[in-house]
PDB file of N, CA and C in Angstrom:
ATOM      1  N   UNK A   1      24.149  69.026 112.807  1.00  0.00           N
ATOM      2  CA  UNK A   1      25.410  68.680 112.170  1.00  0.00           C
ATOM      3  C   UNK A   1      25.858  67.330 112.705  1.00  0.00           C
ATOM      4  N   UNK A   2      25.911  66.718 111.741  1.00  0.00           N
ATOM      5  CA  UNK A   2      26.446  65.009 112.123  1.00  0.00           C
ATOM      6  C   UNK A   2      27.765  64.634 111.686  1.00  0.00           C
ATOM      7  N   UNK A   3      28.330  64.667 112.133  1.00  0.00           N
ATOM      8  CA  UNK A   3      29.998  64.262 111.007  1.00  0.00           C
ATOM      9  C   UNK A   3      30.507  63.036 111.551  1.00  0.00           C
ATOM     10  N   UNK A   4      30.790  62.014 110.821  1.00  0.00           N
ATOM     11  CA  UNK A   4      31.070  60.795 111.346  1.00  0.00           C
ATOM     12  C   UNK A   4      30.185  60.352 112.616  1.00  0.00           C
ATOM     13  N   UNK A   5      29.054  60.385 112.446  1.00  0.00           N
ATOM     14  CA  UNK A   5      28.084  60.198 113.297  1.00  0.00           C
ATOM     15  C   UNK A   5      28.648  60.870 114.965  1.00  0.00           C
ATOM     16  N   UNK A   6      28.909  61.848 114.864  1.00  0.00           N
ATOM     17  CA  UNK A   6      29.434  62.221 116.385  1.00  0.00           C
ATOM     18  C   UNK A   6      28.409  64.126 116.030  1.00  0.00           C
ATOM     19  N   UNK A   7      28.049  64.162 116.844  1.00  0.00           N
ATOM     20  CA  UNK A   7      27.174  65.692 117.136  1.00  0.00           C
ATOM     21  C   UNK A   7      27.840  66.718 117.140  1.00  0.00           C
ATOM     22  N   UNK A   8      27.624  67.838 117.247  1.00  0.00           N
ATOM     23  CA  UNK A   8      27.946  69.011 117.523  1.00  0.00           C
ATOM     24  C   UNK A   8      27.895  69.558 119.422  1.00  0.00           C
ATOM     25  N   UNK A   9      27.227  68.708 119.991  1.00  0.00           N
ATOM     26  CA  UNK A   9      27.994  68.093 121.759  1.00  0.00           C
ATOM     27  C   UNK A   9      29.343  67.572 121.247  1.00  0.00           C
ATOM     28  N   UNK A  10      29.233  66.658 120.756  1.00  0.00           N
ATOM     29  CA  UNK A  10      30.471  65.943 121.085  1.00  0.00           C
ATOM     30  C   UNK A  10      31.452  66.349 120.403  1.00  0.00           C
ATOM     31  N   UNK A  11      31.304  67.467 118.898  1.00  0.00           N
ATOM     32  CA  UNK A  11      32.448  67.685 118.390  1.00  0.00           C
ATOM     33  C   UNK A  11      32.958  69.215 119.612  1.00  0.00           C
ATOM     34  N   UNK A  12      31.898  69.446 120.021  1.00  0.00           N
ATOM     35  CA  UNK A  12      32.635  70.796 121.160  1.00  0.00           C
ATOM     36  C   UNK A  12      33.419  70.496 122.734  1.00  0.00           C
ATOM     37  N   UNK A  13      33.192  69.016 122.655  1.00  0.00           N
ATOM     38  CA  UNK A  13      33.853  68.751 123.963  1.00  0.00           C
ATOM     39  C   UNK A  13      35.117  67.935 123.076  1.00  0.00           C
ATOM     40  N   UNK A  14      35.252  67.352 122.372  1.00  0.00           N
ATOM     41  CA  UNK A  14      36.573  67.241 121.654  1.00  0.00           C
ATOM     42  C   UNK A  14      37.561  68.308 121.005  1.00  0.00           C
ATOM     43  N   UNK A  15      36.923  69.406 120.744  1.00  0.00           N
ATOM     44  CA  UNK A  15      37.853  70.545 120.531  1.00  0.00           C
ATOM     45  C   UNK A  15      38.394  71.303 121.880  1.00  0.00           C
ATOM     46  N   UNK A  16      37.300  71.122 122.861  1.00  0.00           N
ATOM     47  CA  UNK A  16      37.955  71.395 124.351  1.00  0.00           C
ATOM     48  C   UNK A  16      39.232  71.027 124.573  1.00  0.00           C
ATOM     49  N   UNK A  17      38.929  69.416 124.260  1.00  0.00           N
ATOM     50  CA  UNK A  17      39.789  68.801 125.024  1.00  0.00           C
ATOM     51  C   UNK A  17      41.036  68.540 124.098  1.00  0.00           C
ATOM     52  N   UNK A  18      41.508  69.143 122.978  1.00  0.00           N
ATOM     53  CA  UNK A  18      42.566  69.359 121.792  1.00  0.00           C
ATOM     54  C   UNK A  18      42.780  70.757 122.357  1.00  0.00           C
ATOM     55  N   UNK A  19      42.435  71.793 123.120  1.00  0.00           N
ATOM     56  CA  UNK A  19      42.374  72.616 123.122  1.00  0.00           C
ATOM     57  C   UNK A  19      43.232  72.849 124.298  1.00  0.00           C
ATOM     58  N   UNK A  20      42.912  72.038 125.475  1.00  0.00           N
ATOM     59  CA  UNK A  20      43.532  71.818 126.999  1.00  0.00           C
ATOM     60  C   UNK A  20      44.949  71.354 126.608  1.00  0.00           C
ATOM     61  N   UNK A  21      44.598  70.039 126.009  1.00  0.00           N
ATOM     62  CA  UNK A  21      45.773  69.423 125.644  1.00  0.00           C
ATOM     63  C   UNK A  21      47.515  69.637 124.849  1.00  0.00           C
ATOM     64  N   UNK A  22      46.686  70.226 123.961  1.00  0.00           N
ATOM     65  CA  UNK A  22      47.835  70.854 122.717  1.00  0.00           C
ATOM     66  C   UNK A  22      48.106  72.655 122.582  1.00  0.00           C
ATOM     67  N   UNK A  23      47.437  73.190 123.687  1.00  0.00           N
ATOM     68  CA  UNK A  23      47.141  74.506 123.500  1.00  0.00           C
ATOM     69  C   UNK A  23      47.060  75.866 122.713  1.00  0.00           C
ATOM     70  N   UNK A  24      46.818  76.327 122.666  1.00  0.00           N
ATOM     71  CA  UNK A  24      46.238  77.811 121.350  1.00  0.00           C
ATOM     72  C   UNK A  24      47.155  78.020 120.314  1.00  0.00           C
ATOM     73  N   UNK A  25      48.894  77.643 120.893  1.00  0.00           N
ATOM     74  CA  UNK A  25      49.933  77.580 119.249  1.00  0.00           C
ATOM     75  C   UNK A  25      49.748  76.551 119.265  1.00  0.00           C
ATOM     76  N   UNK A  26      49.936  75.513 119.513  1.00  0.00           N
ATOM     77  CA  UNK A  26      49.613  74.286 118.723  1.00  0.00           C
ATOM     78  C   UNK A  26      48.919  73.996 117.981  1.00  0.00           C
ATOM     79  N   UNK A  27      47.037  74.085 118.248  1.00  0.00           N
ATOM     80  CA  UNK A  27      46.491  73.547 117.358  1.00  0.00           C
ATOM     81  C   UNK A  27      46.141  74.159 115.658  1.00  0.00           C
ATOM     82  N   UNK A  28      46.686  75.353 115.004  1.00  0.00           N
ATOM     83  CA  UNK A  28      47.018  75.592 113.666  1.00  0.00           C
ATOM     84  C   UNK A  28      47.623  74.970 113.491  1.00  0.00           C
ATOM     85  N   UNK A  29      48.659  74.420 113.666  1.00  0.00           N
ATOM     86  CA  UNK A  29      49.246  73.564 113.193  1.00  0.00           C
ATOM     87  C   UNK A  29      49.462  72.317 113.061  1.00  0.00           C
ATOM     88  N   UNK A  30      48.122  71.678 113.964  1.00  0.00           N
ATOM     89  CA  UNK A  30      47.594  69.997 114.079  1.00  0.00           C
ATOM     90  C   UNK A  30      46.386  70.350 112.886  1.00  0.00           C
ATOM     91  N   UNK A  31      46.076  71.341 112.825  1.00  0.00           N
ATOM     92  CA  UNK A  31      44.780  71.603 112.073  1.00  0.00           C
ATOM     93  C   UNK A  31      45.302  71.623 110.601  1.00  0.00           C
ATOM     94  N   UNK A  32      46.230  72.451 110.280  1.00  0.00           N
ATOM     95  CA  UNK A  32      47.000  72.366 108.801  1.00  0.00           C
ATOM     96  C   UNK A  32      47.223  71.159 108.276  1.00  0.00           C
ATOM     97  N   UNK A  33      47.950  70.356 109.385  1.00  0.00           N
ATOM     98  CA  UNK A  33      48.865  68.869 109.306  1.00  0.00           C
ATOM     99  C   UNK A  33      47.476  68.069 108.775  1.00  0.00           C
ATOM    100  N   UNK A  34      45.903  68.272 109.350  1.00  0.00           N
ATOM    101  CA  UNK A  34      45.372  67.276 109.386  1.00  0.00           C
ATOM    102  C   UNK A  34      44.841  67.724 108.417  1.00  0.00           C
ATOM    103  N   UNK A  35      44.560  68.880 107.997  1.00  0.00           N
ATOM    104  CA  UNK A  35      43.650  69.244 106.002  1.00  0.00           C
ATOM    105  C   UNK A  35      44.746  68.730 105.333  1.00  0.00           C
ATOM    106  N   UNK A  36      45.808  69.057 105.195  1.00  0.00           N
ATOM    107  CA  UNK A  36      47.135  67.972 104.372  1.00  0.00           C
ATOM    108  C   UNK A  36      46.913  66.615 104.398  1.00  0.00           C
ATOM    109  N   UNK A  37      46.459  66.396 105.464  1.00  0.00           N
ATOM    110  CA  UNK A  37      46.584  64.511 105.173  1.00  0.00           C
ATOM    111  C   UNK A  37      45.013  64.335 105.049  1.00  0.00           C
ATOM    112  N   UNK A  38      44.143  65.129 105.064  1.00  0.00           N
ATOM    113  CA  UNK A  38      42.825  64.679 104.507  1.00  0.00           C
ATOM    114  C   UNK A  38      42.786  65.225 102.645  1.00  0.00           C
ATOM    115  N   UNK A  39      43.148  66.014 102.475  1.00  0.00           N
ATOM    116  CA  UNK A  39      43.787  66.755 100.882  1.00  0.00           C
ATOM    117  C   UNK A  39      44.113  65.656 100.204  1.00  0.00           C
ATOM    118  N   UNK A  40      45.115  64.618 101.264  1.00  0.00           N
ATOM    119  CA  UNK A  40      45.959  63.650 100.216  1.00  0.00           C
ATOM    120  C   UNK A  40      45.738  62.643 100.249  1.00  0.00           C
ATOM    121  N   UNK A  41      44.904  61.979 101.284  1.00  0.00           N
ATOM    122  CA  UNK A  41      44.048  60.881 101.035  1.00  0.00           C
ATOM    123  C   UNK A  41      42.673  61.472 100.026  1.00  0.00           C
ATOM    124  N   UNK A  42      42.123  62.215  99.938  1.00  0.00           N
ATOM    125  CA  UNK A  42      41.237  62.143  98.761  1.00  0.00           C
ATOM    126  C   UNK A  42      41.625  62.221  97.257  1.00  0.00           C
ATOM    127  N   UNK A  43      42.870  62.571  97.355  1.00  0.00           N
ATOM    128  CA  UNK A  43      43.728  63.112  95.857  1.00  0.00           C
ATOM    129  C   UNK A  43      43.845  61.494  96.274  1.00  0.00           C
ATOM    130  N   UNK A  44      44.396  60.787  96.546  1.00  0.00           N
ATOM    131  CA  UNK A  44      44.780  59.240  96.638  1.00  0.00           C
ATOM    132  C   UNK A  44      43.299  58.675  96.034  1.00  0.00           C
ATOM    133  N   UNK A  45      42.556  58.687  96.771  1.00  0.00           N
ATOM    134  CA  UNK A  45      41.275  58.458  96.416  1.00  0.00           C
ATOM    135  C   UNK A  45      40.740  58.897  95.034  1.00  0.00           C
ATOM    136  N   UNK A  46      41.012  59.992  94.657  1.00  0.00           N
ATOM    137  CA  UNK A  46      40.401  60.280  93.341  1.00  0.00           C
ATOM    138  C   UNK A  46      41.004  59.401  92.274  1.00  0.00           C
ATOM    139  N   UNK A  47      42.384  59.251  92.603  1.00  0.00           N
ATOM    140  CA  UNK A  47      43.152  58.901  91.645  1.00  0.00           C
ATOM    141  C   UNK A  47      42.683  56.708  92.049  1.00  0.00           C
ATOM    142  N   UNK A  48      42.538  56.496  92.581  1.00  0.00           N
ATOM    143  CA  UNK A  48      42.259  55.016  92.485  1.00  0.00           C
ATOM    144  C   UNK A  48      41.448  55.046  91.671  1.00  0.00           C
ATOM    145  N   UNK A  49      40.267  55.693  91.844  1.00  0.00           N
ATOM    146  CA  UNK A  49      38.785  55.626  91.563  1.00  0.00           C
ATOM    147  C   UNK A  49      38.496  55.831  89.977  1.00  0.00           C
ATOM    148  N   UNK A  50      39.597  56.720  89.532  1.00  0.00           N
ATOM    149  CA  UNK A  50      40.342  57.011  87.985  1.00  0.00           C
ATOM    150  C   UNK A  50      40.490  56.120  87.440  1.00  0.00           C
ATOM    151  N   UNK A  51      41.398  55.181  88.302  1.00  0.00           N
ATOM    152  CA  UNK A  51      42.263  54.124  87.321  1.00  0.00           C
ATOM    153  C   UNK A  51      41.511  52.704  87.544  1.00  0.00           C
ATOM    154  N   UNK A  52      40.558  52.805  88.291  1.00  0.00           N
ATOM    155  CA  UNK A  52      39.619  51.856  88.377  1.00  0.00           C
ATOM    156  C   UNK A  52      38.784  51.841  87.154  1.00  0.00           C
ATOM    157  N   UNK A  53      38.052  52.891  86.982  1.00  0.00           N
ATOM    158  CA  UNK A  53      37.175  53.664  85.940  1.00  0.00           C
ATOM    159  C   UNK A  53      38.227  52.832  84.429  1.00  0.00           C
ATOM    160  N   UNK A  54      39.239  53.616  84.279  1.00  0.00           N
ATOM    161  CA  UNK A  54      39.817  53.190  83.415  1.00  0.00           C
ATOM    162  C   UNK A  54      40.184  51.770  83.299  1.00  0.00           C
ATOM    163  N   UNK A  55      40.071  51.353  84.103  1.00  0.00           N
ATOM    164  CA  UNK A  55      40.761  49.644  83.798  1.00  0.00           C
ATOM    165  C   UNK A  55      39.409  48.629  83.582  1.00  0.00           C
ATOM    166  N   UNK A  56      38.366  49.003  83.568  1.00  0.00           N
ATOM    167  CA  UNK A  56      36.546  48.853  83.475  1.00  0.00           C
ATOM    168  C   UNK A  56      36.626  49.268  82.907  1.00  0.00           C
ATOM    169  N   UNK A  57      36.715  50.326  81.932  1.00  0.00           N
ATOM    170  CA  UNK A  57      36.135  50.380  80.450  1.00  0.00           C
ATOM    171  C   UNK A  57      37.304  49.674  79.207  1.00  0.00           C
ATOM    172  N   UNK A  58      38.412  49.994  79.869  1.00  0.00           N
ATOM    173  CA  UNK A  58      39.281  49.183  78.848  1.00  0.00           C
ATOM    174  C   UNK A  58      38.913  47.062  79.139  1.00  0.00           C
ATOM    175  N   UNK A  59      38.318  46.688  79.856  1.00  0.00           N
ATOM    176  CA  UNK A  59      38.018  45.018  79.932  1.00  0.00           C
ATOM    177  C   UNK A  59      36.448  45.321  79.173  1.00  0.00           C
ATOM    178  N   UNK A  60      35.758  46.474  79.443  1.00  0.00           N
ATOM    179  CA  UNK A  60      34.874  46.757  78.650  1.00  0.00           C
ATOM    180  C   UNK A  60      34.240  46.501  77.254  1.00  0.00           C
ATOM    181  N   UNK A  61      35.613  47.107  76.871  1.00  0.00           N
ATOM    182  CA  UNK A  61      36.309  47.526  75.469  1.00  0.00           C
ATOM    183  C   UNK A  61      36.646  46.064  74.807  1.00  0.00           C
ATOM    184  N   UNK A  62      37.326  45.230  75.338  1.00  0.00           N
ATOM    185  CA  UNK A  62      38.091  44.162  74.975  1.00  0.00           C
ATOM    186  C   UNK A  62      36.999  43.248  75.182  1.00  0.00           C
ATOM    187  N   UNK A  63      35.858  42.982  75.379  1.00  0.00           N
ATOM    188  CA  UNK A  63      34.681  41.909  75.891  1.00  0.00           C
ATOM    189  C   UNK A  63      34.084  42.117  74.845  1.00  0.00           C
ATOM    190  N   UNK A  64      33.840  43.721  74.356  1.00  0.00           N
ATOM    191  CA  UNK A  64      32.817  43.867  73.093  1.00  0.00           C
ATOM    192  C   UNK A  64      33.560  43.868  71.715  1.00  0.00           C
ATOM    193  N   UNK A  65      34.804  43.686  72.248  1.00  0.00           N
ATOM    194  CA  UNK A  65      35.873  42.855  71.028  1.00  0.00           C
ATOM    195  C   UNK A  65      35.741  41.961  70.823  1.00  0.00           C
ATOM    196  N   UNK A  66      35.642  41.007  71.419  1.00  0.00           N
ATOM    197  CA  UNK A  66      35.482  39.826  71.279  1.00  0.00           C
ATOM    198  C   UNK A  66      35.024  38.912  71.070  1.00  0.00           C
ATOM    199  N   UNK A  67      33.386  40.069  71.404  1.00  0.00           N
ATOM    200  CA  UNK A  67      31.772  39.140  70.845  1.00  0.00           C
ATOM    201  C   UNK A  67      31.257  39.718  69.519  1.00  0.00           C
ATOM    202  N   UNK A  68      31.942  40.580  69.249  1.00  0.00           N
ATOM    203  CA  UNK A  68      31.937  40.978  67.744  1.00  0.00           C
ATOM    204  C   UNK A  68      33.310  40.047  66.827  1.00  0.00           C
ATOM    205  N   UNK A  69      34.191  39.409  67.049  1.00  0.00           N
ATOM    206  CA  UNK A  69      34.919  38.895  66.812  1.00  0.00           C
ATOM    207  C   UNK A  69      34.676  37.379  66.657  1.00  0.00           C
ATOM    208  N   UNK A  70      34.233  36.893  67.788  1.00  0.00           N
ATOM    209  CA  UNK A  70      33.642  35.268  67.918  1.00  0.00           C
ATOM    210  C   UNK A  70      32.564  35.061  66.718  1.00  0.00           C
ATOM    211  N   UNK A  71      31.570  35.929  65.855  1.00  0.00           N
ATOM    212  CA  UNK A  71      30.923  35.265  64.879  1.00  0.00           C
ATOM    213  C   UNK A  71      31.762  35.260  63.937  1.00  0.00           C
ATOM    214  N   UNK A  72      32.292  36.243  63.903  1.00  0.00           N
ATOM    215  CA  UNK A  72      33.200  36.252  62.288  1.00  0.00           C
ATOM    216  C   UNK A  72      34.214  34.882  62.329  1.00  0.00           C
ATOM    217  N   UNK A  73      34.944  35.083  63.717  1.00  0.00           N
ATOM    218  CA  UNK A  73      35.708  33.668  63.796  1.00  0.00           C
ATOM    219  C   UNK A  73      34.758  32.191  63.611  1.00  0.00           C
ATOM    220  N   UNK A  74      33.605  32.082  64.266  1.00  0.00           N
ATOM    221  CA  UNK A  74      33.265  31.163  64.142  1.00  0.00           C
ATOM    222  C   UNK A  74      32.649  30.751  62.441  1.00  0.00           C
ATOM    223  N   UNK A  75      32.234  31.886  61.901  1.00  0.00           N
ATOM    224  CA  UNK A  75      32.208  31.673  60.497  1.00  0.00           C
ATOM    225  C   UNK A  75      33.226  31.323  59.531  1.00  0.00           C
ATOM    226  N   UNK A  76      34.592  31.974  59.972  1.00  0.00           N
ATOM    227  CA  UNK A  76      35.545  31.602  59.138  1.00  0.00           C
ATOM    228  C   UNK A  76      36.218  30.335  59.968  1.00  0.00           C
ATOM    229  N   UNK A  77      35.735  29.983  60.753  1.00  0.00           N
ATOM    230  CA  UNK A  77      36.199  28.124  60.880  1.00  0.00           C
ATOM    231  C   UNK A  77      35.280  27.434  60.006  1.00  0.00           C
ATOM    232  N   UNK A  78      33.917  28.101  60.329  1.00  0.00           N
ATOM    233  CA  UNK A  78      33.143  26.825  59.405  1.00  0.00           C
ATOM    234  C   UNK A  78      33.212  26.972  57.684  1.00  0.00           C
ATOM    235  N   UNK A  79      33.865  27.854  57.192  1.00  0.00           N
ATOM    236  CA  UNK A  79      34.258  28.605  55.924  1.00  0.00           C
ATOM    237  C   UNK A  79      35.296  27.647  55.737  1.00  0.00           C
ATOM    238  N   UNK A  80      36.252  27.254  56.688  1.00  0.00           N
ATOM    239  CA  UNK A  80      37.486  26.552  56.273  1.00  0.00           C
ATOM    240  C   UNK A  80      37.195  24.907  56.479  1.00  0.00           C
ATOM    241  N   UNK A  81      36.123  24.429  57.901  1.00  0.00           N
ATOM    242  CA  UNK A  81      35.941  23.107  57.841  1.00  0.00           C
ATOM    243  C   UNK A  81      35.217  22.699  55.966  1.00  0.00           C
ATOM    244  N   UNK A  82      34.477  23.574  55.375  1.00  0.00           N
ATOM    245  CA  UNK A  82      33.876  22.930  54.361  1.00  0.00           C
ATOM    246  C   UNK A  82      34.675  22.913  53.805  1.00  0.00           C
ATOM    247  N   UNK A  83      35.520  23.975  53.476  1.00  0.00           N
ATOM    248  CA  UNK A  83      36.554  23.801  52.365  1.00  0.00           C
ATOM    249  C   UNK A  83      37.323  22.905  52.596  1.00  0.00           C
ATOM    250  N   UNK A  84      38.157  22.485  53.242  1.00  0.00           N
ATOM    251  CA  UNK A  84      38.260  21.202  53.803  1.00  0.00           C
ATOM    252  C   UNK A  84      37.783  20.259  53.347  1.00  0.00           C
ATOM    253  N   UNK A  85      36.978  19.977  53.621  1.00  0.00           N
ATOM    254  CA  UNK A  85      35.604  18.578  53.423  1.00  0.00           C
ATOM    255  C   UNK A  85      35.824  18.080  52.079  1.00  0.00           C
ATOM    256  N   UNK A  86      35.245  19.579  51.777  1.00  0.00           N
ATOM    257  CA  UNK A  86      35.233  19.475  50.132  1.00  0.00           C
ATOM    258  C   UNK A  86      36.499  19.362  49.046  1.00  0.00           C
ATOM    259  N   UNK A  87      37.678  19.816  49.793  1.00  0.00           N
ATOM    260  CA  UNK A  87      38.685  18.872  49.176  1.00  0.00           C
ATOM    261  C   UNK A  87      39.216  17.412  49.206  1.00  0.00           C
ATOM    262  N   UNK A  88      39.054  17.759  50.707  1.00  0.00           N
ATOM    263  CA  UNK A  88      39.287  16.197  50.774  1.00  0.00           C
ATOM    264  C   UNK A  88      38.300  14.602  49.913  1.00  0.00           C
ATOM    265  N   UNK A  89      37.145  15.468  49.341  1.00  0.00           N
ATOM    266  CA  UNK A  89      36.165  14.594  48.829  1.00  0.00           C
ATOM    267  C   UNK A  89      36.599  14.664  47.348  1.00  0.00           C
ATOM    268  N   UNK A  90      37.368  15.473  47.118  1.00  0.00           N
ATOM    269  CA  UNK A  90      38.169  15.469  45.199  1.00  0.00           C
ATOM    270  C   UNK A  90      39.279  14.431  45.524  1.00  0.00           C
TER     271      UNK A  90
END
């Protein structure tokens, strides 16, 4: 077992020593406190990662707008330079 690269030595001499420190009522309730704030940094996390997702497919979206858009535009400029031309030559 590797968790944050620290062992299963070292995660048993750190629960010792949470154990000495904060003693037998205490730590349920450092332990609750700390699944709550790991709960809500990943709900934080999910939700970036969402609106990331979403804000990449909507520039997505709008890029393949635009290159489907640029021939037609560029056709209807050159649609209007002739017409143009060609009035101006009457």
């Amino acid at each position: 077992m590797n968790i944050f690269g620290i062992g299963l030595p070292e995660m048993a001499v750190i629960m010792i020593l949470a154990l000495l420190i904060f003693g037998p009522k205490k730590l349920p309730e450092i332990g609750r406190s700390l699944g709550k704030a790991m709960r809500s940094f990943q709900d934080a996390s999910r939700e970036f990662e969402t609106e990331f997702k979403r804000e990449a497919e909507q520039l997505e979206q709008a890029v393949q707008t635009t290159a489907e858009l640029e021939p037609k535009q560029i056709k209807a400029a050159e649609s209007s330079e002739e017409h143009a031309a060609t009035s101006s030559q009457s």
